[in-house]
N, C-alpha and C. Protein backbone atom coordinates (compact mmCIF):
# COMPACT_ATOMS: atom_id res chain seq x y z
N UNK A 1 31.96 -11.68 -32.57
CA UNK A 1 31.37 -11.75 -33.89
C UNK A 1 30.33 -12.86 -34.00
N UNK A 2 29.98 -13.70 -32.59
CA UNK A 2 29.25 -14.79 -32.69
C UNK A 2 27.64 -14.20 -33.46
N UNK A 3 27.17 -13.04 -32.90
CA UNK A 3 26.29 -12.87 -32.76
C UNK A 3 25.66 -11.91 -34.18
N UNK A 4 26.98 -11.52 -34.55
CA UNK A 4 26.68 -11.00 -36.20
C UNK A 4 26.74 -12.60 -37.35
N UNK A 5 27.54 -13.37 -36.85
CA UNK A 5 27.30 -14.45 -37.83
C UNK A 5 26.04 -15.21 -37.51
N UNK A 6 25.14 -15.14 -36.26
CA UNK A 6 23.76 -15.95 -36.07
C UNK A 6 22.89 -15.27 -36.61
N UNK A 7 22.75 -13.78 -36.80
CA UNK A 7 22.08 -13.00 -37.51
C UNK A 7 21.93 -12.96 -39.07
N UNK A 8 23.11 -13.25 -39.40
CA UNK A 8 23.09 -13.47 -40.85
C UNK A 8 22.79 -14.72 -41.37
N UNK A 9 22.93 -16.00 -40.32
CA UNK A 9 22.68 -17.17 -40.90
C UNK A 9 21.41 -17.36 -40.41
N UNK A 10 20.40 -16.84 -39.60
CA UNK A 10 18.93 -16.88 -39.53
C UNK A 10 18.32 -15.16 -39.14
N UNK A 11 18.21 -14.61 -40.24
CA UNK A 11 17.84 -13.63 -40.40
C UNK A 11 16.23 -13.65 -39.76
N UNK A 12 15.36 -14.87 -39.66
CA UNK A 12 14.11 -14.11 -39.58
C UNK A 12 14.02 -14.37 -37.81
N UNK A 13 14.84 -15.01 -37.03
CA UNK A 13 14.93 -15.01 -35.68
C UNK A 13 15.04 -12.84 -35.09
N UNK A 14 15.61 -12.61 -35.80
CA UNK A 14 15.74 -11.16 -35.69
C UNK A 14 14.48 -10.57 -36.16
N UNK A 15 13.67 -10.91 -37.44
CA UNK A 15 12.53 -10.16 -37.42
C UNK A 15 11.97 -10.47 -36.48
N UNK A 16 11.55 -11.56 -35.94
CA UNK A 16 10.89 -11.83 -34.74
C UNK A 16 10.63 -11.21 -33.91
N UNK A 17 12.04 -10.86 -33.53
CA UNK A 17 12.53 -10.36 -32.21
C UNK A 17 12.27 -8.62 -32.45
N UNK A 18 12.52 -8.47 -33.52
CA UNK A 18 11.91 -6.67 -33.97
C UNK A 18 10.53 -6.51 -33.46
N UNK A 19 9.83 -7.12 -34.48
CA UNK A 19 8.73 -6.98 -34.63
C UNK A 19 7.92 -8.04 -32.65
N UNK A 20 8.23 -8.79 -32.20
CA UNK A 20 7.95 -8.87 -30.61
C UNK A 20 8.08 -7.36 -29.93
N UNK A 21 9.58 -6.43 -29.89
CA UNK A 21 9.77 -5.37 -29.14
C UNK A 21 9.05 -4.68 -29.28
N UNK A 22 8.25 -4.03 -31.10
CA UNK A 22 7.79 -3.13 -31.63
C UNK A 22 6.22 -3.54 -31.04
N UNK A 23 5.48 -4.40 -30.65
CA UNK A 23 3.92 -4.83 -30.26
C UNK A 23 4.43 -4.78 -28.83
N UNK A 24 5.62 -5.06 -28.00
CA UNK A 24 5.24 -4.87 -26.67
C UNK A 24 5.68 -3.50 -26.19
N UNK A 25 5.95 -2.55 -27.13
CA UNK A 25 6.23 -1.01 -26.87
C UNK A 25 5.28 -0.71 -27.27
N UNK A 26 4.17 -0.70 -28.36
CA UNK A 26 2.77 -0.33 -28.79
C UNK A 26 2.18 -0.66 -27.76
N UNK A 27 1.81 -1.52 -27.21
CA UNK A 27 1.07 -2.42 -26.18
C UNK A 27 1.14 -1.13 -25.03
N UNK A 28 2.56 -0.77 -24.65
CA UNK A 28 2.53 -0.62 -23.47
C UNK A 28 2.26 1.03 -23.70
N UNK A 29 2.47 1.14 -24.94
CA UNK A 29 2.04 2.67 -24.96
C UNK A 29 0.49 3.20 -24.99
N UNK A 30 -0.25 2.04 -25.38
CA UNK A 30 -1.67 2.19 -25.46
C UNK A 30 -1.96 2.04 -23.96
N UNK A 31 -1.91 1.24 -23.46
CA UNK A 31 -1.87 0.89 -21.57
C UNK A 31 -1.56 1.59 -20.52
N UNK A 32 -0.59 2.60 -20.89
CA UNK A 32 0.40 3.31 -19.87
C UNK A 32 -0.93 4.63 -19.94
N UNK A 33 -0.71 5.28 -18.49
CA UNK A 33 -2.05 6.55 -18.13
C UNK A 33 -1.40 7.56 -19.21
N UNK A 34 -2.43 8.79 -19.77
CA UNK A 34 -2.05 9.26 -20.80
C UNK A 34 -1.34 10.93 -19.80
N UNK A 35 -2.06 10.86 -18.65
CA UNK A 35 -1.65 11.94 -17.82
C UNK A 35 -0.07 12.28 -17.58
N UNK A 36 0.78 13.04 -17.88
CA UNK A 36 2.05 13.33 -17.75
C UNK A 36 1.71 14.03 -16.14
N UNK A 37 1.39 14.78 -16.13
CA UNK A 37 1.36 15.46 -13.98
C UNK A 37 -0.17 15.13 -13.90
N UNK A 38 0.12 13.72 -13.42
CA UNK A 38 -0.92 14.11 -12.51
C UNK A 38 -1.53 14.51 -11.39
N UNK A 39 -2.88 14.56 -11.19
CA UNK A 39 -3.64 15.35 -10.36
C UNK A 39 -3.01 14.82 -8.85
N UNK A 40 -2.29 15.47 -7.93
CA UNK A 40 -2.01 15.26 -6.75
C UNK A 40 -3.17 16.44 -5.86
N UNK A 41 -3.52 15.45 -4.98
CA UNK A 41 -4.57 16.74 -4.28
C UNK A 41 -4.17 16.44 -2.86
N UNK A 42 -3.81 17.66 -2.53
CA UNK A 42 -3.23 17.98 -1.12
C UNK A 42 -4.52 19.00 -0.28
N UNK A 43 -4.03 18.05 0.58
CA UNK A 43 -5.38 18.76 1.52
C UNK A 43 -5.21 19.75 2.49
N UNK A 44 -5.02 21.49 2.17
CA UNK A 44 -4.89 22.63 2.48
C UNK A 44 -5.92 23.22 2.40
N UNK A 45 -6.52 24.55 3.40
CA UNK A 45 -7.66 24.97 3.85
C UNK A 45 -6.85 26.48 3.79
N UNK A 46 -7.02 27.48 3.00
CA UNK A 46 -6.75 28.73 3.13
C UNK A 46 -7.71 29.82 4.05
N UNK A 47 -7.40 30.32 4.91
CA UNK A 47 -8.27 31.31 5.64
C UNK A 47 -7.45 32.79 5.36
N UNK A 48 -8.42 33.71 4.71
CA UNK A 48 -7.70 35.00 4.80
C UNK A 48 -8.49 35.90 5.80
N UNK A 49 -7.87 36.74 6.47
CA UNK A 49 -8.89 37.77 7.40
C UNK A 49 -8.31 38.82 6.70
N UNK A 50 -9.24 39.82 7.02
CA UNK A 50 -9.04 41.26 6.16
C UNK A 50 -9.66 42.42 7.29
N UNK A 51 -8.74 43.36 7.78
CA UNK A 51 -9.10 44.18 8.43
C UNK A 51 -8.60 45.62 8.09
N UNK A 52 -9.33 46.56 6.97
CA UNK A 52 -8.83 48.11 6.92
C UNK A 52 -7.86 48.70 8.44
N UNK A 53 -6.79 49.36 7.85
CA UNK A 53 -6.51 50.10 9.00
C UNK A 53 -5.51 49.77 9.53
N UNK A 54 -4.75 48.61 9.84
CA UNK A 54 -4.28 47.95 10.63
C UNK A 54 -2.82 47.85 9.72
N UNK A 55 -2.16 47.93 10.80
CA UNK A 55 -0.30 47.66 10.04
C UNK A 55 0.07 46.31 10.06
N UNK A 56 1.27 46.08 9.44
CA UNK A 56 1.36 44.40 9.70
C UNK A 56 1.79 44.24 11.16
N UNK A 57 2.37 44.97 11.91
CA UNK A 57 2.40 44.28 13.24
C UNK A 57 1.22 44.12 14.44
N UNK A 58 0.44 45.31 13.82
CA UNK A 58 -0.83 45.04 14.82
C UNK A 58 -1.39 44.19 14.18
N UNK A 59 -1.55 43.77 12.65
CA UNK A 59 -2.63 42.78 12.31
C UNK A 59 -2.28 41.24 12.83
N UNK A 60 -0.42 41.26 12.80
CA UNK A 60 -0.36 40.13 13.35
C UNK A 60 -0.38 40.16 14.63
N UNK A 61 -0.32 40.75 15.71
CA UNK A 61 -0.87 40.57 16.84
C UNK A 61 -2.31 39.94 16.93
N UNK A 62 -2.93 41.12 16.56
CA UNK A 62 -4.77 41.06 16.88
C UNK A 62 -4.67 39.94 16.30
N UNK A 63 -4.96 39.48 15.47
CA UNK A 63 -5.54 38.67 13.93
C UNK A 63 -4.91 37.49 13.85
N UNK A 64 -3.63 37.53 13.68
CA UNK A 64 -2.64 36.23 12.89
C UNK A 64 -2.67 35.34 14.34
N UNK A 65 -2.14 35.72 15.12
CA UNK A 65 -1.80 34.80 16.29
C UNK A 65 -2.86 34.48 17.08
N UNK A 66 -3.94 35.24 17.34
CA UNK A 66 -5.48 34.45 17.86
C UNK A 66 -6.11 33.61 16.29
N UNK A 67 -5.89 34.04 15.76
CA UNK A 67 -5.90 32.67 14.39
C UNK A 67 -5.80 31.46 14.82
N UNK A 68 -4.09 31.70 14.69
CA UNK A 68 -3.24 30.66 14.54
C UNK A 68 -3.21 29.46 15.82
N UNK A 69 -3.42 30.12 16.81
CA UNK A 69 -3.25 29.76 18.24
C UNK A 69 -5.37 29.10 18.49
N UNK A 70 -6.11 29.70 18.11
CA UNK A 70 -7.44 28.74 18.39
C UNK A 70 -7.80 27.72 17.05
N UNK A 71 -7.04 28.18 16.12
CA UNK A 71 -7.41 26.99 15.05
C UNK A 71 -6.41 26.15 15.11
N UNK A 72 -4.99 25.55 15.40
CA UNK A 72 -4.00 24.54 15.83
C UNK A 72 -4.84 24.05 17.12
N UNK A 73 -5.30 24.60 18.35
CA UNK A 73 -5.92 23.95 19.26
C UNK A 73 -7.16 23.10 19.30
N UNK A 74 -7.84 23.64 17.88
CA UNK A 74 -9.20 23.33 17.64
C UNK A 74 -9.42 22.07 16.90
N UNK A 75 -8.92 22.29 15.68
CA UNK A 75 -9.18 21.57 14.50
C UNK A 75 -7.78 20.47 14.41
N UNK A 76 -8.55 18.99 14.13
CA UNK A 76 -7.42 17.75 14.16
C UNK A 76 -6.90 17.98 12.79
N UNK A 77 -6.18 17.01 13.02
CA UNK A 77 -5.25 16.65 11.41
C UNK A 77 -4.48 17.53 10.84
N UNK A 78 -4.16 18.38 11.44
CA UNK A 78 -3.62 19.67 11.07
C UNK A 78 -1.85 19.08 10.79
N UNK A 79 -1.65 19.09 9.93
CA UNK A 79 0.01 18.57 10.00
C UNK A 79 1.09 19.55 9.90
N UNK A 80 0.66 20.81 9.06
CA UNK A 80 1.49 21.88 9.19
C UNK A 80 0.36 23.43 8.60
N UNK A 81 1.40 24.70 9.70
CA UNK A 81 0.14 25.63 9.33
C UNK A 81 1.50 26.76 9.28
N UNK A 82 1.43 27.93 7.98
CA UNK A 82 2.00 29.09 7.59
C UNK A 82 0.70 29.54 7.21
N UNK A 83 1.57 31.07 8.09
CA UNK A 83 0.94 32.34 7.79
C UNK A 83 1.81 33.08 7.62
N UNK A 84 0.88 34.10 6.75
CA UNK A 84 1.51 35.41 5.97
C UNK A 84 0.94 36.88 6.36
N UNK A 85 1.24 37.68 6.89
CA UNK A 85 0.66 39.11 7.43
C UNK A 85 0.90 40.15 6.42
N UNK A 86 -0.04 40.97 5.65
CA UNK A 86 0.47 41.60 5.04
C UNK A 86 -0.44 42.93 5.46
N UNK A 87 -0.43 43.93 4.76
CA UNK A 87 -0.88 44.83 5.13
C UNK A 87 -2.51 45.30 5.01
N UNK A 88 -2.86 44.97 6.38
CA UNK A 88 -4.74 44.45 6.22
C UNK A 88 -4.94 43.22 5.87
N UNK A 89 -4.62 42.36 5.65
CA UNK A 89 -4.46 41.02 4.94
C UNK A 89 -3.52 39.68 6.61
N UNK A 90 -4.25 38.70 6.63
CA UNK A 90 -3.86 37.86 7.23
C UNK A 90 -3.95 36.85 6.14
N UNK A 91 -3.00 35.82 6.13
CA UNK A 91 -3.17 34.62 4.92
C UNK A 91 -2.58 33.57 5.92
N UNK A 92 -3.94 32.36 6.27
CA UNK A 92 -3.39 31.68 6.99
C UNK A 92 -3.25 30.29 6.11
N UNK A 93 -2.55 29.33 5.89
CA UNK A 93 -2.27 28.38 4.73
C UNK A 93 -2.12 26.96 6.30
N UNK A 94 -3.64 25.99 5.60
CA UNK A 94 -3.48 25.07 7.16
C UNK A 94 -3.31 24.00 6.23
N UNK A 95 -2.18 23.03 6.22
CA UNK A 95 -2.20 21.63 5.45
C UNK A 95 -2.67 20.50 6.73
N UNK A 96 -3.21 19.50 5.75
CA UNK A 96 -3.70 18.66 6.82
C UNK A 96 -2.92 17.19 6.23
N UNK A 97 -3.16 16.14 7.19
CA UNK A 97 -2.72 14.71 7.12
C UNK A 97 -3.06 14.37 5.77
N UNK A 98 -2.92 13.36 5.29
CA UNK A 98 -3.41 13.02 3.80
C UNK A 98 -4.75 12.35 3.79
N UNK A 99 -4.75 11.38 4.98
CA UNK A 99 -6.05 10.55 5.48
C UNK A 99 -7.29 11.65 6.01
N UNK A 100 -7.37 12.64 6.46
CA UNK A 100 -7.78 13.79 6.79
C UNK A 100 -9.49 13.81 6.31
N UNK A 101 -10.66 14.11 6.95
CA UNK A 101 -11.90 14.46 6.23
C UNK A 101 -11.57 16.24 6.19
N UNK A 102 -11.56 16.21 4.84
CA UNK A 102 -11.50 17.88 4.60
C UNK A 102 -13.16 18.46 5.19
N UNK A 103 -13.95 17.96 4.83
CA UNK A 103 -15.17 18.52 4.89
C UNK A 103 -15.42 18.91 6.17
N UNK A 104 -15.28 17.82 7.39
CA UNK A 104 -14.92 18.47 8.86
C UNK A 104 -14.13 19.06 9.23
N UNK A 105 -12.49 18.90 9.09
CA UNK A 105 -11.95 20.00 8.83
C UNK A 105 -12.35 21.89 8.74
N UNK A 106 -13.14 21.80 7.32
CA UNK A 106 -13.56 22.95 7.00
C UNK A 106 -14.52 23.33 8.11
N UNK A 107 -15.61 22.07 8.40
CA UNK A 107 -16.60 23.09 9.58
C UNK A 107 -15.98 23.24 10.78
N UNK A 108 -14.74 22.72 11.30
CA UNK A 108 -14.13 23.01 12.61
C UNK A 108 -13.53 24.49 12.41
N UNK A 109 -12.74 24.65 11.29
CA UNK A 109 -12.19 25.72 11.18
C UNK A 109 -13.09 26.96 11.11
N UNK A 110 -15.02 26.65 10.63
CA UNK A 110 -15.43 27.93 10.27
C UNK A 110 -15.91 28.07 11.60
N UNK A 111 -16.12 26.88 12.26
CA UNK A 111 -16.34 27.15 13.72
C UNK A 111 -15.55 27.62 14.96
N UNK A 112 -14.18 27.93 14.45
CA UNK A 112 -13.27 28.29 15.18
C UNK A 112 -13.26 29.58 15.02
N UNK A 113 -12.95 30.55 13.70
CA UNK A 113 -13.12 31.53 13.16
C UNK A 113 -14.12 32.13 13.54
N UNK A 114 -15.40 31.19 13.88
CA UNK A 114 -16.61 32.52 14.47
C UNK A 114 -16.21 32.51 15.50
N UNK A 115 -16.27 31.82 16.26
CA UNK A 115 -15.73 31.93 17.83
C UNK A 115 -14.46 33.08 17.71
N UNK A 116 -13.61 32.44 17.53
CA UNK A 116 -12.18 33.85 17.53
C UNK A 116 -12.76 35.38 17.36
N UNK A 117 -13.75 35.55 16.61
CA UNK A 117 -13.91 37.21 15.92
C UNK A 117 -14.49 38.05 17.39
N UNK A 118 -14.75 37.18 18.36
CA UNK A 118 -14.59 37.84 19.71
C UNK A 118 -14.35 38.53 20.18
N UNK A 119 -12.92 37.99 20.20
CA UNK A 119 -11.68 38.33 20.86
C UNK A 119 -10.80 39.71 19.76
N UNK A 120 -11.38 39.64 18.40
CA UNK A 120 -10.69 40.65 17.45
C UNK A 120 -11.27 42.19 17.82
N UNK A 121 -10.83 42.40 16.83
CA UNK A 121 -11.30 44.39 16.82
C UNK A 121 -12.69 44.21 15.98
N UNK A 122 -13.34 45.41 16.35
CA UNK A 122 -15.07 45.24 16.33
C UNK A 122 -15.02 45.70 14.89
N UNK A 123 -15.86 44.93 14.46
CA UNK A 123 -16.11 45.22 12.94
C UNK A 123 -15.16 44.30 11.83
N UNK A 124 -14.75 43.52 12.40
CA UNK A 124 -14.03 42.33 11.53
C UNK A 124 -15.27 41.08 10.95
N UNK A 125 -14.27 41.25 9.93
CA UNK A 125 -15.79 40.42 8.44
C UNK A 125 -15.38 39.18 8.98
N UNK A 126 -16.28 37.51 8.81
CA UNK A 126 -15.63 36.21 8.88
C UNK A 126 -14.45 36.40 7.73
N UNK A 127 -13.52 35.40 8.02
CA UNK A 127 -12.74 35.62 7.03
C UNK A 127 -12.88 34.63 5.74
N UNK A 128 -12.43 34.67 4.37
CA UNK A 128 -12.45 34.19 2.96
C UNK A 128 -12.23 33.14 3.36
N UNK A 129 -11.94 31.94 3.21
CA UNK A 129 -12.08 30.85 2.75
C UNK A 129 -11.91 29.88 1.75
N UNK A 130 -10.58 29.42 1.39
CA UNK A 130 -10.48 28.47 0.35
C UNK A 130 -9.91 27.07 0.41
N UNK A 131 -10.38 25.87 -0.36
CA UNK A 131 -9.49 24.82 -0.21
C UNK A 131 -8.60 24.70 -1.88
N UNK A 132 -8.03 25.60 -1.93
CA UNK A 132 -7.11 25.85 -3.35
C UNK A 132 -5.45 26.60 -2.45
N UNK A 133 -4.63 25.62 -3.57
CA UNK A 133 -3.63 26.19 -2.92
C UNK A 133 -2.92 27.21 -3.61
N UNK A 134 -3.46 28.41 -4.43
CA UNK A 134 -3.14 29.29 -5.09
C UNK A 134 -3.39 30.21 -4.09
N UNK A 135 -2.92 30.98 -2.98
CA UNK A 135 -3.26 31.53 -2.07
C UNK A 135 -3.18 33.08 -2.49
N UNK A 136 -2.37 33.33 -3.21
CA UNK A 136 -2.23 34.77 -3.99
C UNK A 136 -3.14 35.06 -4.72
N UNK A 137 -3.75 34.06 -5.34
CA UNK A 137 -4.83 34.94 -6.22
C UNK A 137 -6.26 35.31 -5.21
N UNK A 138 -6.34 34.19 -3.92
CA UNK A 138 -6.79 34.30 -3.26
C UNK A 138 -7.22 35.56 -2.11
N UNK A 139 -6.25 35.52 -2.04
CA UNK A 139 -5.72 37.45 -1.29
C UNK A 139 -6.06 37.96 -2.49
N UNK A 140 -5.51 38.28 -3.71
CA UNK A 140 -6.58 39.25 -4.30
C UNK A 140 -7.55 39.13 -4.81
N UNK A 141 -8.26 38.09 -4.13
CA UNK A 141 -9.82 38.29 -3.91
C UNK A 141 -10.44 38.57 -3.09
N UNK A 142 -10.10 38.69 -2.00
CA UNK A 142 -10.08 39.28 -1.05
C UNK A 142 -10.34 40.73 -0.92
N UNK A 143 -9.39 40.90 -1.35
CA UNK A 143 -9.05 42.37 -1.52
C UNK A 143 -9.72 43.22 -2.62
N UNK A 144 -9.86 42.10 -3.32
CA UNK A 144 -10.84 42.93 -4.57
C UNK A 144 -12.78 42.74 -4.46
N UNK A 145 -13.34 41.85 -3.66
CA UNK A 145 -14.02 41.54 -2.83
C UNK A 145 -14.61 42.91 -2.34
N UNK A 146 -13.56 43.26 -1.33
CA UNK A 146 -13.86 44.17 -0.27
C UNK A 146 -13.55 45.90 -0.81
N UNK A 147 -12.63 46.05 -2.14
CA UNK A 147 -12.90 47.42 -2.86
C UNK A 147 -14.35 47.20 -3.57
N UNK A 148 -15.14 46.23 -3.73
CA UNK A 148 -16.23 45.91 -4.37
C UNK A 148 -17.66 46.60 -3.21
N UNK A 149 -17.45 46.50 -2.20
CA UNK A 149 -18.41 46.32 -0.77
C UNK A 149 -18.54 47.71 -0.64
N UNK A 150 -16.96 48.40 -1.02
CA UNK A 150 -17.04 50.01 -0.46
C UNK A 150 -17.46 50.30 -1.56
């Protein structure tokens, strides 16, 4: 009860102390970033190839794995790489280090990709290209792209 009888016998030690908490919670609310999520930017390089015709096991033969196999050999910083085979559709998803120059990055990879189309089935387009990691809407652009061409 010490602390209810110091309160009552100096009441304005308590306004004080109100009104101190209430300016260093204003304070810190004006100060604090106003961003709730912020912007994290991860450095991923989407490559889609698109080839009519082809099932998912031949596309991942031809396509996914001479991908996958000259762009991991080619291009540094590569820290982790998923792919997705779907039908006519290759979706290759390359994350890189955090320290990473995306911009070289990107020209190793478009330089890998021309080189590879070699070795593919004749008549394969370069493939799409994105540094967004929405990769689905991506593929259907792709895809909607190429009902556009025919």
């Amino acid at each position: 009860m010490g602390i209810v009888r110091f309160a009552l016998k100096y009441p304005y030690t308590f306004y004080v102390l109100a009104a101190f908490i209430l300016f260093v919670g204003v304070s810190t609310i004006i100060v604090m970033p106003e961003d709730i999520f912020p912007e994290i930017k991860i450095p991923v390089v989407s490559v889609i190839w698109q080839y009519d015709g082809l099932g998912v096991p031949e596309m991942e033969q031809r396509i996914t794995t001479y991908s996958e196999y000259s762009i991991s050999t080619t291009v540094t910083g590569i820290k982790d790489m998923e792919a997705q085979t779907l039908n006519g559709i290759s979706v290759l998803k390359i994350y890189f280090q955090p320290d990473v120059n995306l911009d070289l990055a990107i020209s190793q990879i478009v330089a890998t990709t021309n080189a590879v189309r070699s070795v593919m089935p004749a008549g394969i387009q370069p493939p799409h290209r994105t540094d967004e990691i929405d990769v689905a809407r991506s593929a259907a652009f792709a895809r909607f792209r190429s009902v556009l061409k025919t």
